[in-house]
N, C-alpha and C. Protein backbone atom coordinates (compact mmCIF):
# COMPACT_ATOMS: atom_id res chain seq x y z
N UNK A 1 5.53 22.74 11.17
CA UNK A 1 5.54 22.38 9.77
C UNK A 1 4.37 23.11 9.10
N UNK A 2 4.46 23.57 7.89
CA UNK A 2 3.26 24.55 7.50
C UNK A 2 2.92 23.35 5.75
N UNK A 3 2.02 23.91 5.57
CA UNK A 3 1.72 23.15 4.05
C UNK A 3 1.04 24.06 3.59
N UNK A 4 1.60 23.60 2.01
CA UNK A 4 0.87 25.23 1.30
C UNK A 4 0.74 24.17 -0.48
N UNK A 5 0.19 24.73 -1.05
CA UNK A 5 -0.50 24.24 -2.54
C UNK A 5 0.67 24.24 -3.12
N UNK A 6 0.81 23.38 -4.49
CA UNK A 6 1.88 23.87 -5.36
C UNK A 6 1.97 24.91 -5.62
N UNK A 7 0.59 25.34 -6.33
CA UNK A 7 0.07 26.95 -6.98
C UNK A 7 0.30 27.76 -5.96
N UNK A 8 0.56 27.62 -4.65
CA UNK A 8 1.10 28.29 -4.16
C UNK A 8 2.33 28.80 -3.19
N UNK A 9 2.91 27.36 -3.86
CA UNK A 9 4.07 27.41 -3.88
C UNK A 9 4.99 28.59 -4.96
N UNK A 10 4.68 28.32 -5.78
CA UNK A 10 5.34 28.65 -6.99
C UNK A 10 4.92 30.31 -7.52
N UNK A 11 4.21 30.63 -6.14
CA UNK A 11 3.73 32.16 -6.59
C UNK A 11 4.71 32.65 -5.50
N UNK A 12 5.07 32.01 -4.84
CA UNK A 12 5.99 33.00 -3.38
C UNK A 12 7.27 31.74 -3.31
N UNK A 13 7.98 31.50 -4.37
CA UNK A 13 9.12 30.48 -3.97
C UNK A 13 9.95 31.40 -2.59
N UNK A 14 10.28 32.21 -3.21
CA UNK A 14 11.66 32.82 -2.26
C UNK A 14 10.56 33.30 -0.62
N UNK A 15 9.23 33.37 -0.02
CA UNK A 15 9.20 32.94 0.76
C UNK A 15 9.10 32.00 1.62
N UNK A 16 8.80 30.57 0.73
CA UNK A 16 8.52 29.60 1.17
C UNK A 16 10.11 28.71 1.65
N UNK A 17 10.97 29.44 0.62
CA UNK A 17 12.12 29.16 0.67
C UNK A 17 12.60 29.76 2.21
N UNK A 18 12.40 30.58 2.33
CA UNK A 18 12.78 31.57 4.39
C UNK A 18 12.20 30.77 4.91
N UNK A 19 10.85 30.30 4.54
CA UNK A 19 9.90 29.57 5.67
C UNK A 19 10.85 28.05 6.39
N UNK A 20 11.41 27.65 4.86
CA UNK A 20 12.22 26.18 5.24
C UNK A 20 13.29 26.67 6.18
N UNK A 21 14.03 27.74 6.54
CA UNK A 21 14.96 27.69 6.65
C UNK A 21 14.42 27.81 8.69
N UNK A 22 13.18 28.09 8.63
CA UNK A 22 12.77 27.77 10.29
C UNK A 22 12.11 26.25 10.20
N UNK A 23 11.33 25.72 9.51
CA UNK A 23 10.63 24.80 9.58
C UNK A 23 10.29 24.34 8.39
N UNK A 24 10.08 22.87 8.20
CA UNK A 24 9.65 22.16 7.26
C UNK A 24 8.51 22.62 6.35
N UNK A 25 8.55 22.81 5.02
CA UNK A 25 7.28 23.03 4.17
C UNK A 25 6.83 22.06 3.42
N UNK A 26 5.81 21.46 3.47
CA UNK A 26 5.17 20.61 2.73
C UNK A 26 4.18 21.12 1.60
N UNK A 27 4.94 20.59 0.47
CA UNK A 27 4.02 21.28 -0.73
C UNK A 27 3.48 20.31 -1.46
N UNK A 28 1.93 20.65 -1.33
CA UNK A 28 0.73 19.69 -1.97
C UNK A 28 0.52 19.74 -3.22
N UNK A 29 -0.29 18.55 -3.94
CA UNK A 29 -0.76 18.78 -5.62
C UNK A 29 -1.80 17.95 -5.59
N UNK A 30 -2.66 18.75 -6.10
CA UNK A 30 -4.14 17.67 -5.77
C UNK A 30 -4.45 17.12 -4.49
N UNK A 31 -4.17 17.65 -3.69
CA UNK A 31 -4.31 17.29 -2.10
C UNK A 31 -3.71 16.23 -1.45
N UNK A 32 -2.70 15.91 -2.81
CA UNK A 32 -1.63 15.12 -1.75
C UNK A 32 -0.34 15.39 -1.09
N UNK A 33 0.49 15.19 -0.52
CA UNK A 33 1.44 15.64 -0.02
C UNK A 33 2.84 14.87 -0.69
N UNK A 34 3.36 15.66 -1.54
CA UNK A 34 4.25 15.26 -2.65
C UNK A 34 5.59 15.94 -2.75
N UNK A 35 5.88 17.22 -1.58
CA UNK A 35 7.55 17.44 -1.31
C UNK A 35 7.25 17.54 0.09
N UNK A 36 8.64 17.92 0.16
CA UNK A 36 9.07 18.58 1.76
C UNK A 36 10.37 19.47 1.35
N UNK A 37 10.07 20.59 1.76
CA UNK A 37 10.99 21.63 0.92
C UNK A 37 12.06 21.84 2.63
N UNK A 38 13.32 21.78 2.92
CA UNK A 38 14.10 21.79 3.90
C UNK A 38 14.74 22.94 4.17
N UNK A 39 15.49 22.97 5.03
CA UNK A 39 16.62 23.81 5.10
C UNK A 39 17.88 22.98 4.02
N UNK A 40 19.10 23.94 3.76
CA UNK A 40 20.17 22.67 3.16
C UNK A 40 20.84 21.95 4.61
N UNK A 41 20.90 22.74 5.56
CA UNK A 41 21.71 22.63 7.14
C UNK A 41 20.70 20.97 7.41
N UNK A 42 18.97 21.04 7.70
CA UNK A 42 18.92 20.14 8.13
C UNK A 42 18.55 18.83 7.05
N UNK A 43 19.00 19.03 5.65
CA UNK A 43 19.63 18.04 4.83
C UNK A 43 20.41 17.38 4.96
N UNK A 44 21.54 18.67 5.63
CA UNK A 44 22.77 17.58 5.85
C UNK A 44 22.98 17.20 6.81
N UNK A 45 21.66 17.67 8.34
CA UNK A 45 22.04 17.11 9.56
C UNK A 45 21.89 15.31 9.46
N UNK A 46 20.38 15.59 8.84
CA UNK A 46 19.36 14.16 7.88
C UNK A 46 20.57 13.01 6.96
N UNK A 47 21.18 13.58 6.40
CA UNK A 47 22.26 12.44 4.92
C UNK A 47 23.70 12.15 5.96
N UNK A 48 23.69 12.89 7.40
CA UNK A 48 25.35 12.88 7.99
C UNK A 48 24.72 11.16 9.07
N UNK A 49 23.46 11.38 9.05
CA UNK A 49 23.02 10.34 10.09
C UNK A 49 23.91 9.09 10.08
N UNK A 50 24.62 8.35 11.39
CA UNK A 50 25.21 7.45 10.79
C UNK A 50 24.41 6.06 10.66
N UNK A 51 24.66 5.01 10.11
CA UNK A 51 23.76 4.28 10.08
C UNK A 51 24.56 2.81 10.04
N UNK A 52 23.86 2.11 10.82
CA UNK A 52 24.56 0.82 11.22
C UNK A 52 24.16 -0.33 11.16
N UNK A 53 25.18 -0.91 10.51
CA UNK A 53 24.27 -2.53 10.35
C UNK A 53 23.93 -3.29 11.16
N UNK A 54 23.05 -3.88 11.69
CA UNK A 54 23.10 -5.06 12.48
C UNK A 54 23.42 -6.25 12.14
N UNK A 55 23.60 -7.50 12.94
CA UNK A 55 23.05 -8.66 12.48
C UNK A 55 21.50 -8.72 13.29
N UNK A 56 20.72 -9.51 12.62
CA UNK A 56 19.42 -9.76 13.36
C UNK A 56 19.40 -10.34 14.75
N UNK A 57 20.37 -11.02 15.17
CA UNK A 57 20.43 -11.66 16.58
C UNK A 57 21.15 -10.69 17.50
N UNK A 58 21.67 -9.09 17.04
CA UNK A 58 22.23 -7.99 17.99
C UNK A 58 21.15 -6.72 17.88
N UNK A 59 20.27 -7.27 17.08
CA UNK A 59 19.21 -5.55 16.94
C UNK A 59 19.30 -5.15 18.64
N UNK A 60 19.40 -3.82 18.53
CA UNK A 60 19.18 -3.35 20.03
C UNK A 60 17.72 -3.74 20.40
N UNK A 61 17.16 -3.45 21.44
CA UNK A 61 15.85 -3.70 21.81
C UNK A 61 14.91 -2.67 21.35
N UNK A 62 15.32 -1.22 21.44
CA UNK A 62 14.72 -0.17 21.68
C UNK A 62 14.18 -0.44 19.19
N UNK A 63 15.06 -0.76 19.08
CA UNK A 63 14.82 -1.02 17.01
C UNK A 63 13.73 -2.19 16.98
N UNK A 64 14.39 -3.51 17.91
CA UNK A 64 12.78 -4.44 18.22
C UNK A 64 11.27 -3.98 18.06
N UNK A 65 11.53 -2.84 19.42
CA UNK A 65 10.24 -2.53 19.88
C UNK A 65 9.63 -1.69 18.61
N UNK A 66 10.14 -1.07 17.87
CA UNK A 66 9.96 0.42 17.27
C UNK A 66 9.48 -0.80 16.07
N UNK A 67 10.59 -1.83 15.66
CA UNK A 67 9.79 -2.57 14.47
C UNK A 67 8.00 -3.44 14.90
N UNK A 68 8.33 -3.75 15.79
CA UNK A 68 7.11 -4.60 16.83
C UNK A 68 5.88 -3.46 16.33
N UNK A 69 6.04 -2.45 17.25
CA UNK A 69 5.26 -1.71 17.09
C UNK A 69 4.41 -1.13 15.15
N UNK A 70 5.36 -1.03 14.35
CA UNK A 70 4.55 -0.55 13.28
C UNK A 70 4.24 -1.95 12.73
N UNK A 71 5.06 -2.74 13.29
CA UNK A 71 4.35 -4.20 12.76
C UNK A 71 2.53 -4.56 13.11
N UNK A 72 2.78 -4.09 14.61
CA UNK A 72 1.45 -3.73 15.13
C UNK A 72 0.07 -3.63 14.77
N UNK A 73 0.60 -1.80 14.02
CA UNK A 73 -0.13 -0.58 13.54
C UNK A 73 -0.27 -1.17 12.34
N UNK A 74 0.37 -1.87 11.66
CA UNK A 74 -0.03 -2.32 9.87
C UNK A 74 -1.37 -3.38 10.25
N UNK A 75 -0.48 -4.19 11.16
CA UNK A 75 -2.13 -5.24 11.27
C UNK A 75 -3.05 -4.48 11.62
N UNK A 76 -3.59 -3.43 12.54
CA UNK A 76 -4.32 -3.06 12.88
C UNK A 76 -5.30 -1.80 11.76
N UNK A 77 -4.24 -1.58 11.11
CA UNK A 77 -4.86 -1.38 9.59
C UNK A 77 -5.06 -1.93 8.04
N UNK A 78 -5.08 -3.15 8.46
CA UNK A 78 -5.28 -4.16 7.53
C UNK A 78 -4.13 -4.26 6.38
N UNK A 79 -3.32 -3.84 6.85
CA UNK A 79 -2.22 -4.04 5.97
C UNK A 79 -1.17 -4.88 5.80
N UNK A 80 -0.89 -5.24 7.18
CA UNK A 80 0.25 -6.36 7.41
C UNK A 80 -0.72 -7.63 7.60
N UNK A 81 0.53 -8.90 7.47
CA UNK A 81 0.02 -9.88 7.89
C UNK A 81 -0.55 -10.35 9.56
């Protein structure tokens, strides 16, 4: 993944544009991180994802753990309860 400035984004679109088409570009403004410029291919690998409902008493385990876990990481950064 590469990251590059707006300002310099917008001085080389059409390379930054090739760059997406190997790897993710993240384009900053004021030093925050405010796009992610893609391929269109892995847009639509990303929007084809299928996605499935649960009920709460069938979550698989492996979605448990993964929620457990940032449940975790929030307490441990003062964020969660």
């Amino acid at each position: 993944m590469s990251i590059v400035t707006a300002s310099d984004y917008s001085k080389k679109v059409g390379f930054y544009q090739s760059m997406a088409q190997r790897e993710p570009v993240v384009i900053t403004s004021h030093g925050r991180e405010e796009t992610v410029l893609i391929s269109a291919e892995e847009y639509r690998r990303l929007t084809r994802r299928r996605r499935r409902p649960y009920l709460i008493e069938s979550l698989p385990d492996e979605d448990w753990q993964a929620i457990e876990a940032a449940h975790e990481a929030l307490k441990a950064d003062g964020a969660g309860p």
